[in-house]
Structure formats: C-alpha cells, structure tokens
Protein backbone atom coordinates (compact mmCIF):
# COMPACT_ATOMS: atom_id res chain seq x y z
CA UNK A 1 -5.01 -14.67 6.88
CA UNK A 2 -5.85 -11.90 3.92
CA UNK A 3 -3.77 -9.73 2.22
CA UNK A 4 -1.86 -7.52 4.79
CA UNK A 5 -2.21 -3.47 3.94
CA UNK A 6 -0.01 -1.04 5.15
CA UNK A 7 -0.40 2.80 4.16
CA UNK A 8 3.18 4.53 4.89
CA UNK A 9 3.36 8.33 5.82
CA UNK A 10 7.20 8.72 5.07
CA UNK A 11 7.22 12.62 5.18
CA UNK A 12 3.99 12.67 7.47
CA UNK A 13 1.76 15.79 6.89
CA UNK A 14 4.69 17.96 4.99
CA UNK A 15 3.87 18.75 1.31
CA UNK A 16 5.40 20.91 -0.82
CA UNK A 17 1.35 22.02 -1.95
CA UNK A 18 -1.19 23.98 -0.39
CA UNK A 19 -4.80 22.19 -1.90
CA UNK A 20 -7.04 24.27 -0.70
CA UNK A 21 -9.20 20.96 0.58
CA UNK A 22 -6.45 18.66 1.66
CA UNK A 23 -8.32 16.34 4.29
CA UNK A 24 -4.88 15.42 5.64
CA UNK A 25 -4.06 18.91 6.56
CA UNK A 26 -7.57 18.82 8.98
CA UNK A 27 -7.04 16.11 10.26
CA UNK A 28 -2.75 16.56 11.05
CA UNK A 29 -4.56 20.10 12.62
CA UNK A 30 -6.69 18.33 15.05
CA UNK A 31 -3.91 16.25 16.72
CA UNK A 32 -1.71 17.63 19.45
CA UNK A 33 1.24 16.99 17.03
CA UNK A 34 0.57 18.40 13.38
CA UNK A 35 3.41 16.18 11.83
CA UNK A 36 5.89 13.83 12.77
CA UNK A 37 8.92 14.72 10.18
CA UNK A 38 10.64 11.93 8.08
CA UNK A 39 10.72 8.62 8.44
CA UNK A 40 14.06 7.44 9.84
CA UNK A 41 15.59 4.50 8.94
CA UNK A 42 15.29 2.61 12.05
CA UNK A 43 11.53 2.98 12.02
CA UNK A 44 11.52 1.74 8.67
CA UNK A 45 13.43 -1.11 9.12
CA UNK A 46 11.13 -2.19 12.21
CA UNK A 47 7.99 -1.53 10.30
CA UNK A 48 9.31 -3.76 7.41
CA UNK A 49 10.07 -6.35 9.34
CA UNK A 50 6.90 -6.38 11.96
CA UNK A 51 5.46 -5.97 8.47
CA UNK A 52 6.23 -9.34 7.00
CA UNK A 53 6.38 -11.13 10.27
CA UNK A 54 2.63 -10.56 10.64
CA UNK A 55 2.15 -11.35 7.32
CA UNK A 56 3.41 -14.97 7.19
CA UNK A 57 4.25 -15.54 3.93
CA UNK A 58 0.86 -13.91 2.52
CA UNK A 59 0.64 -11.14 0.42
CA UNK A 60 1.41 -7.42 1.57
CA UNK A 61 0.71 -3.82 0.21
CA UNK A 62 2.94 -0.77 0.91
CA UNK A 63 0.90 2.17 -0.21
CA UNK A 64 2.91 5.65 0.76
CA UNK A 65 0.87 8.66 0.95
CA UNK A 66 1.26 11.98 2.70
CA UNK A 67 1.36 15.14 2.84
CA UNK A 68 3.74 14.67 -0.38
CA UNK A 69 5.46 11.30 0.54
CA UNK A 70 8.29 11.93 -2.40
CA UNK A 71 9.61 14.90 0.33
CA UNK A 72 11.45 11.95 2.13
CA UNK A 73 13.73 11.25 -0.45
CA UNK A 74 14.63 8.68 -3.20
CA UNK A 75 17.27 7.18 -0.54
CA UNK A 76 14.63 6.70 1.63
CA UNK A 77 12.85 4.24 -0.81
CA UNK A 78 15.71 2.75 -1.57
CA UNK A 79 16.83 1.67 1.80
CA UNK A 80 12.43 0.59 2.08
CA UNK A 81 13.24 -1.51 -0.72
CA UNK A 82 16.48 -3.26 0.28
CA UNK A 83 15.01 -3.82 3.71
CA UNK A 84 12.35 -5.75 2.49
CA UNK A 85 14.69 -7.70 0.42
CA UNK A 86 16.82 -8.54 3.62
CA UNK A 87 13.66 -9.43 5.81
CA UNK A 88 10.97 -11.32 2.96
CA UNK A 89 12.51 -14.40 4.21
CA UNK A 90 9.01 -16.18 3.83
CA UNK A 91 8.84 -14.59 -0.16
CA UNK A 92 5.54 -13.00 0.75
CA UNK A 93 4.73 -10.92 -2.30
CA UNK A 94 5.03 -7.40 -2.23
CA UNK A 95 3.11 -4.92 -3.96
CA UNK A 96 3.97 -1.05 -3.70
CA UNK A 97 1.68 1.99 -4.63
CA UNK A 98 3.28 5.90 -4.27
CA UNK A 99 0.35 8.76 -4.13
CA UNK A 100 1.64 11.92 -5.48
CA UNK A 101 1.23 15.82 -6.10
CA UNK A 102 3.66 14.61 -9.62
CA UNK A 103 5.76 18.35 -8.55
CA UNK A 104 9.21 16.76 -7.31
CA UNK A 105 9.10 13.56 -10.70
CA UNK A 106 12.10 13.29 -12.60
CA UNK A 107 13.74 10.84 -15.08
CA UNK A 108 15.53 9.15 -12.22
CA UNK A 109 12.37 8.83 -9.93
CA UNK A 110 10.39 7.38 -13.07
CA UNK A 111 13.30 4.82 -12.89
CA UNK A 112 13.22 4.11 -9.70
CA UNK A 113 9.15 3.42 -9.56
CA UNK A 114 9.33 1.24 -13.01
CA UNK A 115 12.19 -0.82 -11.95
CA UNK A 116 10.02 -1.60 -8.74
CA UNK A 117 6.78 -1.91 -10.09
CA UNK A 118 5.35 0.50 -8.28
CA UNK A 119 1.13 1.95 -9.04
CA UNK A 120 1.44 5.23 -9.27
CA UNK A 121 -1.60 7.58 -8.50
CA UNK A 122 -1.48 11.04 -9.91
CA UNK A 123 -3.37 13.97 -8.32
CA UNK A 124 -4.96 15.73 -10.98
CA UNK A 125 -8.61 17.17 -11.30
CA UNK A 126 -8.89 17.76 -15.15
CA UNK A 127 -7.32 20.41 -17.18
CA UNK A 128 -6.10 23.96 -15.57
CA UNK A 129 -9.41 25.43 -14.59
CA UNK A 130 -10.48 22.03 -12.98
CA UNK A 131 -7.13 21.70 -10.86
CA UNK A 132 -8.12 25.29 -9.99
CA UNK A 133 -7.77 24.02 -5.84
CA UNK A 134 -4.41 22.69 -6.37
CA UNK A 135 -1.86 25.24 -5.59
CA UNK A 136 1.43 25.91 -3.40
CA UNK A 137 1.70 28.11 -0.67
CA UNK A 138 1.89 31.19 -2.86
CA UNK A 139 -1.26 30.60 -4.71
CA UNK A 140 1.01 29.38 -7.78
CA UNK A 141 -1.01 26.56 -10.12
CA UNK A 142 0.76 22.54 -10.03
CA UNK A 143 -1.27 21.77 -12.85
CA UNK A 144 2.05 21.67 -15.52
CA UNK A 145 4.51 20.06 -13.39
CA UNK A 146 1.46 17.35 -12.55
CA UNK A 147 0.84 17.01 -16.12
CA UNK A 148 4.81 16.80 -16.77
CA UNK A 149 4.69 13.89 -14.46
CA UNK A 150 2.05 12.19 -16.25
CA UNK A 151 3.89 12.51 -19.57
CA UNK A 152 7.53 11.20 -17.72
CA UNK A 153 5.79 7.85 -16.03
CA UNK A 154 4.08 7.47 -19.72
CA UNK A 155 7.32 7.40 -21.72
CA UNK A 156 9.37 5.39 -19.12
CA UNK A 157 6.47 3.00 -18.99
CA UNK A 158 5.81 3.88 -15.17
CA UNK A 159 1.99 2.35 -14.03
CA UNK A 160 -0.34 5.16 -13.38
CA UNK A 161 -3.52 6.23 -12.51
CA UNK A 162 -5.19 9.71 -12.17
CA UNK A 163 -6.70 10.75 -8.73
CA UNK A 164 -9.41 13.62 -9.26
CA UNK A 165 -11.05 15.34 -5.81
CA UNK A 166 -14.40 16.37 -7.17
CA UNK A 167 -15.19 19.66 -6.18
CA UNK A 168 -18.40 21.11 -7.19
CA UNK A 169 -16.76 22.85 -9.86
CA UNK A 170 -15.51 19.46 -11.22
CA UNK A 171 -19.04 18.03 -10.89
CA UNK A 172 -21.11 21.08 -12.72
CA UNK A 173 -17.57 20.64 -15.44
CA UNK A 174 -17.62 16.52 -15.84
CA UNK A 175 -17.92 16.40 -19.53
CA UNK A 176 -14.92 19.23 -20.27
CA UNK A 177 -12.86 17.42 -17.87
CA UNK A 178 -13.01 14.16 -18.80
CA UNK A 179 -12.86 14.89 -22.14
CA UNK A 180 -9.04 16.49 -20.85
CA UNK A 181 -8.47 13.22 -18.98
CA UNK A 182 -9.33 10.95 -21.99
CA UNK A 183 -7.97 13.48 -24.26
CA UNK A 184 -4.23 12.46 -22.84
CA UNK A 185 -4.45 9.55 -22.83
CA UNK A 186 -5.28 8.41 -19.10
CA UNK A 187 -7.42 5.04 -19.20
CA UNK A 188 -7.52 4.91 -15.15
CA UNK A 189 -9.40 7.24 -13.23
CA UNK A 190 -10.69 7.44 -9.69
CA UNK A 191 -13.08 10.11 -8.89
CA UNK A 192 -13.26 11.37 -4.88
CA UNK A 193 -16.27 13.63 -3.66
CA UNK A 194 -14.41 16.34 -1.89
CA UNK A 195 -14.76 16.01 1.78
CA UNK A 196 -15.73 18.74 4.32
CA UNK A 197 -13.34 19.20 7.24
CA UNK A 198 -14.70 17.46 10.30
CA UNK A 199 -18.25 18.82 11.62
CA UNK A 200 -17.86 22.02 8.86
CA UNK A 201 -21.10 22.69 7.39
CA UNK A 202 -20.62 25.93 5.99
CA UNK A 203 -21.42 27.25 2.58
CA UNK A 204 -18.57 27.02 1.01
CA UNK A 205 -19.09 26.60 -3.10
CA UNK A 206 -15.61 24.20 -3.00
CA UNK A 207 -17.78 21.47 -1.88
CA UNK A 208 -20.26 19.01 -3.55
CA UNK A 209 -24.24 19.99 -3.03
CA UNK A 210 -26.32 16.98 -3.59
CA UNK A 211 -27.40 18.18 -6.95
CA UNK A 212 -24.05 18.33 -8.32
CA UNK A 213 -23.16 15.52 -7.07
CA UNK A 214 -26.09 13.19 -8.78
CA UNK A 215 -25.57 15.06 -12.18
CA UNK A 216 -21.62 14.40 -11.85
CA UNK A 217 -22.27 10.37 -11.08
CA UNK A 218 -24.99 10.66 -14.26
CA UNK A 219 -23.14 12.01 -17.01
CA UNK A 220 -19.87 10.67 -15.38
CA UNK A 221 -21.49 7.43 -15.96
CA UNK A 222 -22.98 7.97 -18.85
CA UNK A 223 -19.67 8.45 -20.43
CA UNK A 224 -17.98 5.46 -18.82
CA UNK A 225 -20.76 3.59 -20.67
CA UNK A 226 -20.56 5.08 -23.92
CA UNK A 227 -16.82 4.83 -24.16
CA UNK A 228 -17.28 1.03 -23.18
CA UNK A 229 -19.36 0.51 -25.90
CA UNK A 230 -17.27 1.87 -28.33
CA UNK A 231 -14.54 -0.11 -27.61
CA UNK A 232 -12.08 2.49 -25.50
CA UNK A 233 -12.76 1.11 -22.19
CA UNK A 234 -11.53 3.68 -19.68
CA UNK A 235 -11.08 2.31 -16.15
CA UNK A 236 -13.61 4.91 -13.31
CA UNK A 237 -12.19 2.98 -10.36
CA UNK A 238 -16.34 3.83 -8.56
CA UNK A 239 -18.21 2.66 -11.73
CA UNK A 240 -15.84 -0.27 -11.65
CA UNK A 241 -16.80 -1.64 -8.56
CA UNK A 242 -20.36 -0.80 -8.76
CA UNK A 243 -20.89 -3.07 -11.87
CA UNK A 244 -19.07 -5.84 -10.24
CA UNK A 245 -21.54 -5.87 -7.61
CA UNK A 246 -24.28 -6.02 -9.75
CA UNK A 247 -22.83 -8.69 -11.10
CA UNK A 248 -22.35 -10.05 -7.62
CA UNK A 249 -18.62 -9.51 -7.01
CA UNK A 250 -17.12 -8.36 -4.53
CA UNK A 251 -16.26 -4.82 -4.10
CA UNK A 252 -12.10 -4.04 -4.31
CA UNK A 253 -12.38 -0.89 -2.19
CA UNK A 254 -13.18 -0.59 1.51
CA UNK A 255 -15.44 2.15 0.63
CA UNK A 256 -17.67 0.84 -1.20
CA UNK A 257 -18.15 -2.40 1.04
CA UNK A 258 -20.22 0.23 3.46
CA UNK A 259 -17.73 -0.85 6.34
CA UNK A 260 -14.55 -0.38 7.00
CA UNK A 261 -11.45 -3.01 6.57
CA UNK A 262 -8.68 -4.12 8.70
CA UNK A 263 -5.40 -1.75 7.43
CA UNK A 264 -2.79 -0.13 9.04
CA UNK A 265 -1.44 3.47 8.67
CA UNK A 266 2.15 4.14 9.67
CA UNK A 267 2.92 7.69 10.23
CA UNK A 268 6.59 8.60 10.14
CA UNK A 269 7.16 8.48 13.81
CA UNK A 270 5.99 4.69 13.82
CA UNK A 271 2.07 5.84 14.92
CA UNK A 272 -0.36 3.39 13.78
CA UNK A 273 -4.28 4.33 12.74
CA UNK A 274 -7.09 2.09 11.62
CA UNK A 275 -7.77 4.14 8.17
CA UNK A 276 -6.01 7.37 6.62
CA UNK A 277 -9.10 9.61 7.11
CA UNK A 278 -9.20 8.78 10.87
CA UNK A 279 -4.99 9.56 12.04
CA UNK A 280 -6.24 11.09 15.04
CA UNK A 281 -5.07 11.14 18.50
CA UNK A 282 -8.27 9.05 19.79
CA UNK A 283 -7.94 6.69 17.14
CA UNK A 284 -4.30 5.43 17.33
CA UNK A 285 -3.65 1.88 17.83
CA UNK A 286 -0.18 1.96 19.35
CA UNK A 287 3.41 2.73 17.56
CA UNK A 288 5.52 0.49 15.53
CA UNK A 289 8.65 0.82 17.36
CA UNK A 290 6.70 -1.36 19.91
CA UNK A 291 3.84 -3.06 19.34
CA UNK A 292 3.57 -5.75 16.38
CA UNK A 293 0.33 -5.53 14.36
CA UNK A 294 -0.84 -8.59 15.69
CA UNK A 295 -1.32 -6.70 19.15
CA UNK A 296 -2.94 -3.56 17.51
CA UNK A 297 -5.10 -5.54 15.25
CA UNK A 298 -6.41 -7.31 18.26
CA UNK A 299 -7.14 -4.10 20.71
CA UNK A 300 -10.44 -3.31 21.80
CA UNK A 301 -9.88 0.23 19.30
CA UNK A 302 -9.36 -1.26 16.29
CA UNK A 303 -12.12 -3.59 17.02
CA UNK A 304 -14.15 -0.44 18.35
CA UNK A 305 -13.21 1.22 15.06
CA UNK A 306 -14.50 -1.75 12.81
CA UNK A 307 -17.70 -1.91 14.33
CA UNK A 308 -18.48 2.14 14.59
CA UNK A 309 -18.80 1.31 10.39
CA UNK A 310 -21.10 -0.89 10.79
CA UNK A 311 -24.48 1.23 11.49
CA UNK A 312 -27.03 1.14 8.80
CA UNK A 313 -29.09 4.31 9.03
CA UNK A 314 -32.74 3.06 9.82
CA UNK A 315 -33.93 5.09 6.36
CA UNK A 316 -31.39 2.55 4.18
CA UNK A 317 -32.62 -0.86 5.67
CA UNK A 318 -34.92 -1.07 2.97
CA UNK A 319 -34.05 0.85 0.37
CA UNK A 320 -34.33 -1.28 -3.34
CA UNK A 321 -30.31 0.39 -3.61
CA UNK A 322 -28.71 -0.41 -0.65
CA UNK A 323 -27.15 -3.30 -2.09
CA UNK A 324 -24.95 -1.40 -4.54
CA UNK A 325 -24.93 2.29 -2.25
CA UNK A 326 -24.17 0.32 1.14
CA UNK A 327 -25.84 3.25 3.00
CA UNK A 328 -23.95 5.67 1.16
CA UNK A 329 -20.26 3.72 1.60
CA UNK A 330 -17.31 4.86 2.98
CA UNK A 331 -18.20 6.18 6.80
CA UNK A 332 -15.96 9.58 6.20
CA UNK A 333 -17.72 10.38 3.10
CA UNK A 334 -21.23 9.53 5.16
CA UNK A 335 -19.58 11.85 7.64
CA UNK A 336 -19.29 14.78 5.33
CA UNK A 337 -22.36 14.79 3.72
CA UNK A 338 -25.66 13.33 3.41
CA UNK A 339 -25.60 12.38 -0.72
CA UNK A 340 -28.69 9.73 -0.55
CA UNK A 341 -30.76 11.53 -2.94
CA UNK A 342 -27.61 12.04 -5.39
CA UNK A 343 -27.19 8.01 -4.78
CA UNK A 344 -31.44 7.86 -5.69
CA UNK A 345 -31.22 9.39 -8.58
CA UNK A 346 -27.68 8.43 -9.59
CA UNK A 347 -29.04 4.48 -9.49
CA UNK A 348 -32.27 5.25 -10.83
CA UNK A 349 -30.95 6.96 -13.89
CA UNK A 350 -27.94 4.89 -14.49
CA UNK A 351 -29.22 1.31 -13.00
CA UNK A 352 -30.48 -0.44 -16.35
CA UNK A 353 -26.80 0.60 -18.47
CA UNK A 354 -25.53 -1.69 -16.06
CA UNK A 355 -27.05 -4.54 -18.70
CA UNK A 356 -24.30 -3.38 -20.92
CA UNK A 357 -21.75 -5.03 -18.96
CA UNK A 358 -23.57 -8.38 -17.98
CA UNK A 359 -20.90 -10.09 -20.27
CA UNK A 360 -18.21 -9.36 -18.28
C-alpha cells in the first residue's frame, strides 16, 4: 500500500491569531461544533496506534495543523512521540511536519522539532505590509514574532519552509515580497491563492481577481527562473511541481494532480475527514476512538469524496494546458474561483522557460 498520511488537529480550530482569511475558521463555523478542544492523550495514543497498524510497516506522515497546533502543548508532542516509539513495532518510518503562526517558538521548542526531525512550515506573507492580514484578536501585527521564529529554527538548524496566502495585495506586491523572502534567507517557499469562504462571492479586495492572479504566477515565475539560472536556486513548492510534469514526473502535491488523494484528518476529538479544506459535518468519515482507517478508507464517503474530484469541466477537455493546469487543480481552489484565464496566460507566458530546466 502507499505512503499512509495523517493531518493531526491537536488544538482543533483554537489559535492564538485572528487572519483575517483563515479558511479553517469558515469551515470550524459551518459545523454544529466550532472546535473540539485538545487532544487528550487517550485519543492520541489510539490514533498512533490505528495509525501504524494500517500502515503495515510502510511509510507514514504526521502533519499537525490547526487553528495554531503549538496551543496543545510541548507535553503533548512529547507523549505523540514516545507513543509512536512504543507502538512502531513494524519500524514503519515516520516522518513529522508542524504548520505554524511561529508566535508561541522558543529555544526549547526549536529543540524539540530538530531533535525530531520535524518540517517546519512558517506562515508568513512577505515583509510587514505583505503579512498585513495576519493579526491577533486585537488587530495587533505577528509579523516580528513570525520572523523571530524564522531566525530561532535557522540558528538551531530546525527544517523550514515559508507558507505565504496570496492575497491580492501579495499578487499586485510579488517582486517587493520576494525580494523580503529571498532577502532572509528562505530558499523554500510555497505560495497559496487565498481562498473565498464557501459560496462568498463578494467584492472583497482581500481576494485574488484573475488579473492579479496571472501577473503574480508571471513575474513569480519569472523570478524562480532567473534565480535558477544564476545559480541561487530557491525552492516555489507550485513552480516545482509544474516543471516536473513537464518533464513527465509526477506531481508531489494532491493539488496539483487535479484530484484529490486518499489522507486522513484527525481532529482533536478523534473526527476523521477526507482533506483539511473539507472538515465538515457531511464529510466525516467516522472517529478514531472507533473505527480503524481501513473501515473509513473503504466507506462509500470517502469513496464518494474521491470521485466528486474527478469532474473535468467540459471547457478543459481539450485545452493544449490541461496537462500541467489539471482543470485548474486542487477542487477547493476550483471552488473559490474560476482562475482559467490567469492559468492561459500564466502557461502561455511562462511555458517555453520551462526549457531551462530540461536538465534536471
């Protein structure tokens, strides 16, 4: 079987921030229950275990997200860790990941996630003007205390990566804020068009239009290229997969497969969802505590789920891009907006640089 992954909501939808286009906060409002608390350790234990059971001795990923998943506590990592320890009876390998605002890292948390190997990914859109959105419940800026983290994970030798939502203000602003990004030193980026709460289609100026979009992926790109070229490769997780396909890889991220994949997300009362963007009430599979993923994997509504990805909009079926766009990828990002004419131009701009990484 493939690698097994599991997305863990330790603190569920609490966060310490108030982003003022936090998808997880939408979709928390639109289930009867807004959050489930922390994790407790019996939960944990039973998801670790159900965890490597399915798994067979293959490999697994434990990604923890949130809301702010450091809100559940260093001890509560600590005992995820050890129970893993106890139960990897079959040695599967184990890879961890930890999504973060950056607010609550310390020394001894930069410890903790180097001495574990964890992939660290920073939220941070660009310098203080481009994390203009990310804010605490008083309106007060995160944009030190996220770049304070960055500068702790870099001198304890912690493995990061910077997350940036791009806002429309990010996408008119590319070139200022990547220059920031490069500037400090950040060689892996991953870009994510700012989605809409679901079925909003007001005018709000936080979000992407289609223009802004196509001249963010252009001189985004255009960058990614030049830096390449000049010998300071810096990782753009998108651009990344995109030249792999060209070169007929395959892609590394569900999204840009144009379906979705087979993963599990664990909220912290032991409720299981198909995909982070979809931890809603009609969507959930069953709950840790009892079910094994075997069972949930195999229900008609993660099967349901899988094939709802699948549609191919009529106008994509033979489009000369669909091969690298996948009708526009990821099926929430489809959801939020219609960007096939930023995709159009983006390819038809941008499509012959690709030559500059046939080597590869």
């Amino acid at each position: 079987m493939p690698a097994l992954s599991v997305m863990v909501k330790p603190a569920s939808s609490l966060c310490n921030l108030r982003c003022k286009y936090c998808f997880y906060n939408d979709v928390a409002a639109k289930r009867q229950a807004y959050g489930f608390g922390i994790m407790d350790g019996k939960t944990a234990e039973i998801l670790v275990r159900k965890a490597l059971d399915y798994a067979d001795g293959q490999d697994v990923y434990f990604t923890f997200q949130g809301g702010e998943p450091t809100l559940a506590g260093l001890d509560y990592f600590k005992y995820f860790i050890a129970a893993i320890k106890e139960f990897n009876i079959k040695n599967s390998a184990v890879y961890f990941a930890l999504q973060t605002n950056g607010t609550l890292i310390d020394e001894e948390w930069c410890d903790f996630l180097k001495e574990n190997n964890f992939l660290v990914g920073l939220s941070l859109d660009g310098n203080k003007d481009g994390n203009r959105y990310r804010v605490d419940g008083e309106g007060n800026e995160a944009f030190y205390k996220a770049v304070r983290a960055a500068d702790l994970m870099t001198e304890k030798g912690v493995e990061f990566n910077v997350l940036s939502v791009v806002t429309d203000y990010l996408a008119k602003n590319i070139d200022k804020q990547y220059d920031f990004l490069v500037s400090k030193g950040y060689k892996y980026l991953q870009f994510i068009p700012c989605l809409r709460p679901f079925g909003d289609k007001s005018d709000n100026p936080m979000y992407l239009t289609v223009e802004s979009y196509a001249h963010f992926l252009i001189t985004a790109f255009n960058r990614y290229v030049r830096d390449y070229i000049k010998g300071n490769y810096i990782s753009v997780r998108g651009f990344d997969n995109w030249v792999n396909m060209a070169s007929g890889k395959r892609p590394e991220q569900c999204g840009y497969a144009g379906h979705c994949a087979r993963q599990f997300v664990v909220e912290a009362n032991g409720n299981v969802y198909p995909c982070d963007f979809y931890c809603l009430d009609e969507y959930r599979l069953g709950n840790i505590n009892f079910m094994t993923f075997e069972s949930m994997a195999k229900s008609a509504r993660a099967e349901a789920f899988l094939r709802q990805s699948l549609y191919v909009p009529e106008k994509c079926e033979h489009c000369q891009y669909f091969g690298l766009c996948r009708a526009g990828g990821c099926r929430r990002q489809r959801e939020s907006e219609d960007y096939c004419e930023a995709y159009r131009a983006f390819f038809s701009a941008c499509l012959p640089l690709f030559r500059v990484f046939a080597k590869e």
